[in-house]
C-alpha atoms as a PDB file:
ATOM      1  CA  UNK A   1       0.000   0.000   0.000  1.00  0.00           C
ATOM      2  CA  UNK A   2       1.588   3.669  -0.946  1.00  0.00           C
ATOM      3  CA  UNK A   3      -1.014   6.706  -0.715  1.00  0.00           C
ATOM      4  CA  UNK A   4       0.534  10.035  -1.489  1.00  0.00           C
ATOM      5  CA  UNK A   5      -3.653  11.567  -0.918  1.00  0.00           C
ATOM      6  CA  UNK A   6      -2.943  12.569  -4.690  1.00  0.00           C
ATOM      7  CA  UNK A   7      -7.011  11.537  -5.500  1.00  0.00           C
ATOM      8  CA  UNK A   8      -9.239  14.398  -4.233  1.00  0.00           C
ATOM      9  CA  UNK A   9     -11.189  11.942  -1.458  1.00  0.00           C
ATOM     10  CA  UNK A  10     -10.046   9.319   0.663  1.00  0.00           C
ATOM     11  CA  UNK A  11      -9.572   5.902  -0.322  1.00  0.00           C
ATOM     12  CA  UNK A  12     -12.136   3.925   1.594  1.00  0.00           C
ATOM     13  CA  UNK A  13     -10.551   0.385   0.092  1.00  0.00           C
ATOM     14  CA  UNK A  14      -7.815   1.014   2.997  1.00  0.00           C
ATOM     15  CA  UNK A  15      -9.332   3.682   5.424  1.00  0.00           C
ATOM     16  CA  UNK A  16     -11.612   3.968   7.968  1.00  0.00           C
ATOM     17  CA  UNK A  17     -11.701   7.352   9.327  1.00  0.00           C
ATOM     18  CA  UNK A  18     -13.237   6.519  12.574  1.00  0.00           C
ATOM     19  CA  UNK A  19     -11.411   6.015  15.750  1.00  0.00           C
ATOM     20  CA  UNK A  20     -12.176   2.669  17.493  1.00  0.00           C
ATOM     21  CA  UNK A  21     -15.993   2.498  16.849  1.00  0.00           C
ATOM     22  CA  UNK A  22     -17.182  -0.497  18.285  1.00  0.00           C
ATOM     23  CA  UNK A  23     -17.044   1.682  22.111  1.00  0.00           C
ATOM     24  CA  UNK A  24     -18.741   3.958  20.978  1.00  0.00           C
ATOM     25  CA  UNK A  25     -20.592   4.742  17.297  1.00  0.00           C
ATOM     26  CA  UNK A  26     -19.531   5.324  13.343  1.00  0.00           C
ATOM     27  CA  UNK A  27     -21.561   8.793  14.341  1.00  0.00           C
ATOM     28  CA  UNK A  28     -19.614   9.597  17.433  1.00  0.00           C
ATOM     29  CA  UNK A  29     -16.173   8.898  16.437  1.00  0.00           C
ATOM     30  CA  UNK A  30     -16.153  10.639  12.793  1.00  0.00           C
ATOM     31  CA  UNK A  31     -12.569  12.185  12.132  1.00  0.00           C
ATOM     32  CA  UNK A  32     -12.584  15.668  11.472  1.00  0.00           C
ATOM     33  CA  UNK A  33     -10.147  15.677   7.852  1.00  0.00           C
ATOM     34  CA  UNK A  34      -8.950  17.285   4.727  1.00  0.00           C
ATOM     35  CA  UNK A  35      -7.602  16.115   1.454  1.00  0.00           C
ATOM     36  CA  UNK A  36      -6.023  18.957  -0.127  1.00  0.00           C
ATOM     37  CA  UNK A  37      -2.865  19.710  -2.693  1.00  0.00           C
ATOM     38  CA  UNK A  38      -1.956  15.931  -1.811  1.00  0.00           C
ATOM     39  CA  UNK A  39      -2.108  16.315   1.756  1.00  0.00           C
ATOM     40  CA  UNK A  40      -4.385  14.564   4.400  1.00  0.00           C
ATOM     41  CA  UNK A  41      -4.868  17.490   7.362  1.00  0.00           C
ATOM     42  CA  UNK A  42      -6.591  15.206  10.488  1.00  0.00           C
ATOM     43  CA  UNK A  43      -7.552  17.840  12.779  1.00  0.00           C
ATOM     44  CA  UNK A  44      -9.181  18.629  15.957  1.00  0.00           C
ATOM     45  CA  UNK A  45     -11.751  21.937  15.405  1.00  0.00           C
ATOM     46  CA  UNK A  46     -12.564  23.391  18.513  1.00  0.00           C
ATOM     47  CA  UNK A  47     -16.599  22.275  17.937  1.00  0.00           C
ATOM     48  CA  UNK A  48     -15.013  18.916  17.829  1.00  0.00           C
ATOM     49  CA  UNK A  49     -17.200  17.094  20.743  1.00  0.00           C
ATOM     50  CA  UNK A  50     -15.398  14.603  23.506  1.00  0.00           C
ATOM     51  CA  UNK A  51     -14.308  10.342  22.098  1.00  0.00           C
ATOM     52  CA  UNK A  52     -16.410   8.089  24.894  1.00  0.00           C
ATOM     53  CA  UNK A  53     -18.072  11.124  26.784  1.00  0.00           C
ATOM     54  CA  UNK A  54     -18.006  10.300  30.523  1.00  0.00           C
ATOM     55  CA  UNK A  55     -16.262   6.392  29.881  1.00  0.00           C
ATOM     56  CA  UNK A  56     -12.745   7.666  29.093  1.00  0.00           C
ATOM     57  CA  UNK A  57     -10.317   8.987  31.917  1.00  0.00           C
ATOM     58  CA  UNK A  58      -8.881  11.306  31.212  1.00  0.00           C
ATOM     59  CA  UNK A  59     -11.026  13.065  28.732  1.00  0.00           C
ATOM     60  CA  UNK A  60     -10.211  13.321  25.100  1.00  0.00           C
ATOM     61  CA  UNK A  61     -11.094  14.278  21.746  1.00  0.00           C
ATOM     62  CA  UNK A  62      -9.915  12.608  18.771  1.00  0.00           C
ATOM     63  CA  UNK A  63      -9.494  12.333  14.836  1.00  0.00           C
ATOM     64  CA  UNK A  64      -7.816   9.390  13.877  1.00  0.00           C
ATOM     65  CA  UNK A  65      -8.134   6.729  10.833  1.00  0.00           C
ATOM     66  CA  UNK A  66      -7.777   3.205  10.811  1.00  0.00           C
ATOM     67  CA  UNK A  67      -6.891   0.014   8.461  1.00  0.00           C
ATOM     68  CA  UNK A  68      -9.079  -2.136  10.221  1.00  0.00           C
ATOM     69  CA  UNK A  69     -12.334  -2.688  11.963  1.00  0.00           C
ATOM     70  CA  UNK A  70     -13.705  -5.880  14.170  1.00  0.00           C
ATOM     71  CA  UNK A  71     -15.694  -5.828  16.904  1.00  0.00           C
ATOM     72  CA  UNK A  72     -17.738  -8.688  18.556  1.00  0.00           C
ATOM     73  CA  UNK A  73     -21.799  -7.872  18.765  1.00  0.00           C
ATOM     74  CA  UNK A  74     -22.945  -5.242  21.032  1.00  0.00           C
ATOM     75  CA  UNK A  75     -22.378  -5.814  24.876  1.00  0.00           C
ATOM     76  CA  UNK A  76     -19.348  -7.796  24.483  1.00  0.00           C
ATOM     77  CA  UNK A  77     -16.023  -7.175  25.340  1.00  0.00           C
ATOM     78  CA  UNK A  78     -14.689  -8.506  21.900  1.00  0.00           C
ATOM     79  CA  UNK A  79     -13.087  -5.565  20.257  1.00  0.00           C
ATOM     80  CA  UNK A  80     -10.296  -2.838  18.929  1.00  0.00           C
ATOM     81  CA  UNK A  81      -8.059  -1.587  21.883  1.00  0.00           C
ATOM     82  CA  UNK A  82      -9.939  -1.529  24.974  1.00  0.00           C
ATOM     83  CA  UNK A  83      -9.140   1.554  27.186  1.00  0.00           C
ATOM     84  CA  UNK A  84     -10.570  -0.103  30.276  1.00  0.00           C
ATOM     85  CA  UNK A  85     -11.092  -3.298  31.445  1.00  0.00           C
ATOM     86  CA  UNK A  86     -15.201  -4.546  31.011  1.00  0.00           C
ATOM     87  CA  UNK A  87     -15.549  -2.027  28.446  1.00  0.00           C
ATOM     88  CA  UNK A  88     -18.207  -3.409  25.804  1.00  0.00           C
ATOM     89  CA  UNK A  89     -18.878  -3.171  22.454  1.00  0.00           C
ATOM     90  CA  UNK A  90     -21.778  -0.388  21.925  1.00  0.00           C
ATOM     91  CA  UNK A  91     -22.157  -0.867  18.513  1.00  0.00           C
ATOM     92  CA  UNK A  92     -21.600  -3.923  16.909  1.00  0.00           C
ATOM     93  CA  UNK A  93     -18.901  -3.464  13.528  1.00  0.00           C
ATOM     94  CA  UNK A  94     -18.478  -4.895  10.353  1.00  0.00           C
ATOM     95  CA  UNK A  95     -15.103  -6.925  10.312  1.00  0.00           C
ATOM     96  CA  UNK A  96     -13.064  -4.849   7.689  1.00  0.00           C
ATOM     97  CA  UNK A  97      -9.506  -5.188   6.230  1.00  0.00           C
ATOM     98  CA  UNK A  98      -8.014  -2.345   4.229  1.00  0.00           C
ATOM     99  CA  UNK A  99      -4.652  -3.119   4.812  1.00  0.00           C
ATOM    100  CA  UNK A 100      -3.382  -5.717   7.592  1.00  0.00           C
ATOM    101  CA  UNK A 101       0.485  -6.487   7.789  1.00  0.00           C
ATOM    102  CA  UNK A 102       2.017  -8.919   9.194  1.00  0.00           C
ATOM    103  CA  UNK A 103       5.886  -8.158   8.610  1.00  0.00           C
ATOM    104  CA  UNK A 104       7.849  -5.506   5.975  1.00  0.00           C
ATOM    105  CA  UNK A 105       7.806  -1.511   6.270  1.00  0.00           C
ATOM    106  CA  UNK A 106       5.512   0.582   7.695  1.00  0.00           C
ATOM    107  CA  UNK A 107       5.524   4.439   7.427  1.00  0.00           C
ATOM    108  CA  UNK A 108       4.601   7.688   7.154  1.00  0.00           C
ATOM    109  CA  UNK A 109       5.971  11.642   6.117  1.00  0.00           C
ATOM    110  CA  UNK A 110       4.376  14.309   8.110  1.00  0.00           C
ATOM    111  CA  UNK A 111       4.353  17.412   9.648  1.00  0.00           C
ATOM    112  CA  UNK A 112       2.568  18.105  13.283  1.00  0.00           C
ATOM    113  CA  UNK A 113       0.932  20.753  14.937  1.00  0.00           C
ATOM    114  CA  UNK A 114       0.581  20.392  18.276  1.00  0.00           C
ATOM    115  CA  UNK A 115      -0.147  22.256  21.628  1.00  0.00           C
ATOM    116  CA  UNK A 116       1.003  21.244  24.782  1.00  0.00           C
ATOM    117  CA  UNK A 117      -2.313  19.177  25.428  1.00  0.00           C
ATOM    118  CA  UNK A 118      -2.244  17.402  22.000  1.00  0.00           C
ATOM    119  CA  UNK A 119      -0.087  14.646  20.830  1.00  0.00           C
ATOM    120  CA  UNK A 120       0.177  13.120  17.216  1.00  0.00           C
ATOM    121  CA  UNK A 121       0.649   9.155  16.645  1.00  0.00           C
ATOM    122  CA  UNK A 122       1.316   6.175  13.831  1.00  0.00           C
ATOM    123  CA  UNK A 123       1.037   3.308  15.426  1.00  0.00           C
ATOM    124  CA  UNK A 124       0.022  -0.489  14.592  1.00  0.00           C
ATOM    125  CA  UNK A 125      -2.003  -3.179  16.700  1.00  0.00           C
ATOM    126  CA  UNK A 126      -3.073  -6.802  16.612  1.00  0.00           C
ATOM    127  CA  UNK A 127      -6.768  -6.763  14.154  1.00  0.00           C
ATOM    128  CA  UNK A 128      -7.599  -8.290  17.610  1.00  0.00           C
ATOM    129  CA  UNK A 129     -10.145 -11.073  16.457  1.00  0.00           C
ATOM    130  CA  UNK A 130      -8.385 -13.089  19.300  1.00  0.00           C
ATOM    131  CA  UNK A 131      -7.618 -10.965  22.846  1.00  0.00           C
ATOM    132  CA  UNK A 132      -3.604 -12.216  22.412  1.00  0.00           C
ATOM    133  CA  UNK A 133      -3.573 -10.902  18.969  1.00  0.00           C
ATOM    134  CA  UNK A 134      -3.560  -6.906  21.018  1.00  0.00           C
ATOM    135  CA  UNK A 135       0.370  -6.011  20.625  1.00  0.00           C
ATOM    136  CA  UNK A 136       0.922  -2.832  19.261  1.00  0.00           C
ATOM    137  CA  UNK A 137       4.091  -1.711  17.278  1.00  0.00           C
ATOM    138  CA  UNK A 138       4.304   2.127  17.595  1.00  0.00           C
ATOM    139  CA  UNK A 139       6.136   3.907  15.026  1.00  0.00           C
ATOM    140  CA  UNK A 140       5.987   6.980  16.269  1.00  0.00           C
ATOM    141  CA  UNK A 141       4.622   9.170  19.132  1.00  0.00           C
ATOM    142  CA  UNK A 142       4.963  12.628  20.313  1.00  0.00           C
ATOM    143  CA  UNK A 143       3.480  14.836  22.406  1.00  0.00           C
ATOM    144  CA  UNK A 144       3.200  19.136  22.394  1.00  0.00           C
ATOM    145  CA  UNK A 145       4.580  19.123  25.689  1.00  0.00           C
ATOM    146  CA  UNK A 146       7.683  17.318  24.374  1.00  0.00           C
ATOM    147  CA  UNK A 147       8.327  19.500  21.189  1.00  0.00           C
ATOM    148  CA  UNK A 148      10.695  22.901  20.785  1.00  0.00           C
ATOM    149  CA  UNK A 149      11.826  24.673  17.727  1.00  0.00           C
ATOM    150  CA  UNK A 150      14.785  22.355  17.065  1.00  0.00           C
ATOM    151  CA  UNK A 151      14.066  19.234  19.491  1.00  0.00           C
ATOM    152  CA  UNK A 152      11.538  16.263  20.253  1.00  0.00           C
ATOM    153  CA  UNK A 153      11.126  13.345  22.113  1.00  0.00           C
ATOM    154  CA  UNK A 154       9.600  11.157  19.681  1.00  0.00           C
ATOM    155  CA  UNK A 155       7.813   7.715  21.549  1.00  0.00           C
ATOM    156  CA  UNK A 156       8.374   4.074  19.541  1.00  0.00           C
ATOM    157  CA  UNK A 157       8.191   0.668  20.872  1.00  0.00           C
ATOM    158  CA  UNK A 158       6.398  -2.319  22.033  1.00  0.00           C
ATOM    159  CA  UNK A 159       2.593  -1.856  24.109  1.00  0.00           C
ATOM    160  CA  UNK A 160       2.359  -5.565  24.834  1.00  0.00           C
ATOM    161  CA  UNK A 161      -1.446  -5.190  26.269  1.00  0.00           C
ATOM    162  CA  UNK A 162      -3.154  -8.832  26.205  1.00  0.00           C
ATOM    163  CA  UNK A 163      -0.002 -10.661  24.354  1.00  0.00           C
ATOM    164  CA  UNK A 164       1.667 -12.733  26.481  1.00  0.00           C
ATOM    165  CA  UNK A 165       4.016 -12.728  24.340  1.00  0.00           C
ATOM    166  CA  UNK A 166       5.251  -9.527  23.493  1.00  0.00           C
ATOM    167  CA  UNK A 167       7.944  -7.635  26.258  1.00  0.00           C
ATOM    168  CA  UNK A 168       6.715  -3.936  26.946  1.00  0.00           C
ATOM    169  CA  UNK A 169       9.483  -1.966  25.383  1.00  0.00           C
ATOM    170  CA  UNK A 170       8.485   1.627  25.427  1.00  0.00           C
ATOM    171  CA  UNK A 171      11.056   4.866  24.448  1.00  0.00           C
ATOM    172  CA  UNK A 172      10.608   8.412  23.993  1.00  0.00           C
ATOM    173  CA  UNK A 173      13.878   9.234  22.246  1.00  0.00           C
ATOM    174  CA  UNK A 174      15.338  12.711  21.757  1.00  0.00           C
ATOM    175  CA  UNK A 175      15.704  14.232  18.466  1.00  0.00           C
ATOM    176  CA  UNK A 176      17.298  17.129  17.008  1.00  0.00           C
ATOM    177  CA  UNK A 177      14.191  18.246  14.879  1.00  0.00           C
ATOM    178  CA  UNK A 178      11.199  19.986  14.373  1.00  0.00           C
ATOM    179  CA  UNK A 179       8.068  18.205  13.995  1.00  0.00           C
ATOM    180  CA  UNK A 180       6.116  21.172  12.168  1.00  0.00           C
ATOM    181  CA  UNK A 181       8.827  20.426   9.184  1.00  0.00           C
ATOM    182  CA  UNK A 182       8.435  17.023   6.940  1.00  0.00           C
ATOM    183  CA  UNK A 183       9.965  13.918   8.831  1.00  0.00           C
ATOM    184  CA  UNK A 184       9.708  10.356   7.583  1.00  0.00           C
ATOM    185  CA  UNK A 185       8.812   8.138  10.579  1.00  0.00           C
ATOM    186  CA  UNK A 186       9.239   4.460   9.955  1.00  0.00           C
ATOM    187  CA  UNK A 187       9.223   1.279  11.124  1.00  0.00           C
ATOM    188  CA  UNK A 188      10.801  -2.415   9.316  1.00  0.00           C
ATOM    189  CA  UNK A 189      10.303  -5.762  11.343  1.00  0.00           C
ATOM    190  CA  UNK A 190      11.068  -9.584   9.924  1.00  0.00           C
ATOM    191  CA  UNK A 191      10.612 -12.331  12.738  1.00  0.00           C
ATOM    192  CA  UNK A 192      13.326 -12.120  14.530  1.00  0.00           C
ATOM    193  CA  UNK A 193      13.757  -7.828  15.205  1.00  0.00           C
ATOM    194  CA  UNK A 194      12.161  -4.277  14.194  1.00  0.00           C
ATOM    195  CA  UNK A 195      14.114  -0.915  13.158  1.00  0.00           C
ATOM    196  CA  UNK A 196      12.764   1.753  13.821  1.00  0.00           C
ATOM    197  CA  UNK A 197      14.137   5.258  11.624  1.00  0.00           C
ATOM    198  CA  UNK A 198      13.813   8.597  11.485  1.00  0.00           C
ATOM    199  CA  UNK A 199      14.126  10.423   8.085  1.00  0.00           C
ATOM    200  CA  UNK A 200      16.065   6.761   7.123  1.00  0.00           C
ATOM    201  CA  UNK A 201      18.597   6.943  10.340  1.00  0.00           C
ATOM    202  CA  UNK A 202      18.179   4.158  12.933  1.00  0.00           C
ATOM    203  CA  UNK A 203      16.845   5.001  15.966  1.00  0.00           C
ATOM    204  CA  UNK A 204      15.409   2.140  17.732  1.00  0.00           C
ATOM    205  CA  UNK A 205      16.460  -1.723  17.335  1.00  0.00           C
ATOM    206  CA  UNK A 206      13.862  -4.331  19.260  1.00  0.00           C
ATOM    207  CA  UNK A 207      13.605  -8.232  19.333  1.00  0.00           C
ATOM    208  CA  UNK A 208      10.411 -10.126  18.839  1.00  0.00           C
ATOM    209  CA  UNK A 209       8.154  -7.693  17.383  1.00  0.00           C
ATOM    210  CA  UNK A 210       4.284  -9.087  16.939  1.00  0.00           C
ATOM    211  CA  UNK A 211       4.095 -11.813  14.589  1.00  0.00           C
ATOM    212  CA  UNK A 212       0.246 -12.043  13.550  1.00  0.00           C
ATOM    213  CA  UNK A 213      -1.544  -9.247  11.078  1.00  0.00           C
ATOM    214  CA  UNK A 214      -1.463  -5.893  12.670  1.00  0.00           C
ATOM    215  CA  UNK A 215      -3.539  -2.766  10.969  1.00  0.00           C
ATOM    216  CA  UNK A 216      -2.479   1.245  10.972  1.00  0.00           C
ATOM    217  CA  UNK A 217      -3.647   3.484  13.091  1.00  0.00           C
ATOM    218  CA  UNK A 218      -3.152   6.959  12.673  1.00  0.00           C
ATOM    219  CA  UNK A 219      -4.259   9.724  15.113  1.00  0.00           C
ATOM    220  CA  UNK A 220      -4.375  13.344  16.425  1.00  0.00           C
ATOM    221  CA  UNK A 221      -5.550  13.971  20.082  1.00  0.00           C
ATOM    222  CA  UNK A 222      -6.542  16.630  22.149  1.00  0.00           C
ATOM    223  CA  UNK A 223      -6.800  16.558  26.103  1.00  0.00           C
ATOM    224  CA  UNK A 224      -8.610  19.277  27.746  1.00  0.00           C
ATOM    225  CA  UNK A 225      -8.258  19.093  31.105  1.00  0.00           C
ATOM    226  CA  UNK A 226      -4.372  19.541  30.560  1.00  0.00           C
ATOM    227  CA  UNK A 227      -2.635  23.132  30.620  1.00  0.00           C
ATOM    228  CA  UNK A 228      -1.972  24.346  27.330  1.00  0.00           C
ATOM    229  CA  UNK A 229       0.311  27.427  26.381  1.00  0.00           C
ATOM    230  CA  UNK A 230      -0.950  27.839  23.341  1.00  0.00           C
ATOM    231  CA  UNK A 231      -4.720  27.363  23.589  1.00  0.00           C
ATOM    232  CA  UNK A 232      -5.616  30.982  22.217  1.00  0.00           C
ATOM    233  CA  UNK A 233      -8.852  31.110  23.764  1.00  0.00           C
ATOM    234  CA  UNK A 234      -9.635  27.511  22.544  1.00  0.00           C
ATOM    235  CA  UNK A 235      -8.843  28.322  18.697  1.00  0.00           C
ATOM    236  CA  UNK A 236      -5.535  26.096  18.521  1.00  0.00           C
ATOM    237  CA  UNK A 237      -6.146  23.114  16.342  1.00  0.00           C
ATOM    238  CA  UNK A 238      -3.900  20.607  16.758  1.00  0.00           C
ATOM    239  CA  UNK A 239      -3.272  19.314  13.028  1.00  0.00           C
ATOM    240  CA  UNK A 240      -1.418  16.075  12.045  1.00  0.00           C
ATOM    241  CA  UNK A 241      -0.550  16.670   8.112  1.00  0.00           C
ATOM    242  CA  UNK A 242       0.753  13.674   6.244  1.00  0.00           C
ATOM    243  CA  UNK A 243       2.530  13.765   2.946  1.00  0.00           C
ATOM    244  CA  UNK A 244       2.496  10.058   2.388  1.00  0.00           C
ATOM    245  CA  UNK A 245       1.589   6.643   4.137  1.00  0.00           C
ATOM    246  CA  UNK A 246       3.409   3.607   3.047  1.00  0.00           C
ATOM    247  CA  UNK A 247       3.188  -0.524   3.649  1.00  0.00           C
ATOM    248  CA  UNK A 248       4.939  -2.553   2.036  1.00  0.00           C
END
């Protein structure tokens, strides 16, 4: 899969632009986006209402896309990424697979704007039809809190969640750039290891990455109960532009 958002609307073969549905609704979880001069803008308006009113601590709002969808039927606990434990399904989802990869590249150019209560993400996890199949492979991860002109501490690792066996192994890594300028952020894992590179220099080497399918996610969030610097009377929006998504 390469998409360089050259076509005027998104490709629906591959994306989903909902954020984890099955806890809440298609409706409720809509991401806020633009495809424009080959550029996908997720966003976060200030209108933009809460992700799981009232069920998610701490309280966030969200636009994010997905490869992937699967949920069992409605009052389960089969599904996507639980944030809590006993969390159920509230809407029941149709099993879909834009793109699911189970080893190879994985990665993404992209420019973030970010406050110091938003954070920007590429990350990939288990398409979870089984609860062990939950390890997530994060490419990349960073924070407006973590960000100056010239500097960032960019997140990549293991989340192990329900896989037994996958070793949490979790870094936020310092780098001498600036995430409001084009960066490639990528990740390549075989069976035995995954690299993980920034703007092609290794950053991160880690054995025993997932081995079952794992689908992209790819997110902006906003928390407002944190402080924020640069909330402008609540007009900041925090913006994750991406040039270019690749899977090969």
């Amino acid at each position: 899969m390469f998409d360089d958002f050259d076509a005027p609307q998104l490709d629906r073969s591959v994306w989903l632009p909902h954020y984890l549905p099955a806890w809440s609704s298609l409706a409720e979880t809509r991401a806020s986006y633009l495809i424009h001069d080959s550029q996908l803008e997720l966003s976060i308006p200030p209108e933009q209402g809460l992700w799981c009113p009232g069920e998610h601590q701490p309280p966030l709002r969200v636009s994010g896309m997905q490869t992937g969808n699967f949920s069992g039927p409605v009052g389960s606990t089969l599904g996507q990424q639980p944030f809590r434990d006993g969390v159920t399904v509230r809407e029941g989802q149709e099993e879909f697979r834009g793109c699911l990869v189970d080893h190879g590249t994985v990665g993404m150019r992209a420019s973030l704007y970010l406050s110091a209560r938003s954070m920007a993400s590429l990350w990939l996890v288990g398409f979870e039809d089984a609860p062990e199949r939950s390890g997530e492979l994060c490419v990349m991860e960073v924070f407006g809190r973590d960000v100056g002109p010239d500097h960032a501490l960019v997140g990549m690792g293991f989340h192990a969640f329900r896989d037994p066996r996958l070793a949490e192994d979790f870094e936020r890594v310092p780098l001498p750039i600036d995430v409001t300028e084009p960066h490639a952020y990528e990740v390549h894992w075989d069976g035995d290891e995954a690299t993980f590179r920034v703007d092609g220099r290794v950053v991160r080497i880690l054995d025993a990455p997932p081995q079952y399918p794992l689908q992209l996610m790819l997110a902006v969030f906003d928390f407002p109960e944190w402080p924020d610097d640069r909330a402008q009377g609540g007009a900041f929006v925090p913006t994750l532009s991406v040039d270019r998504v690749w899977a090969n």
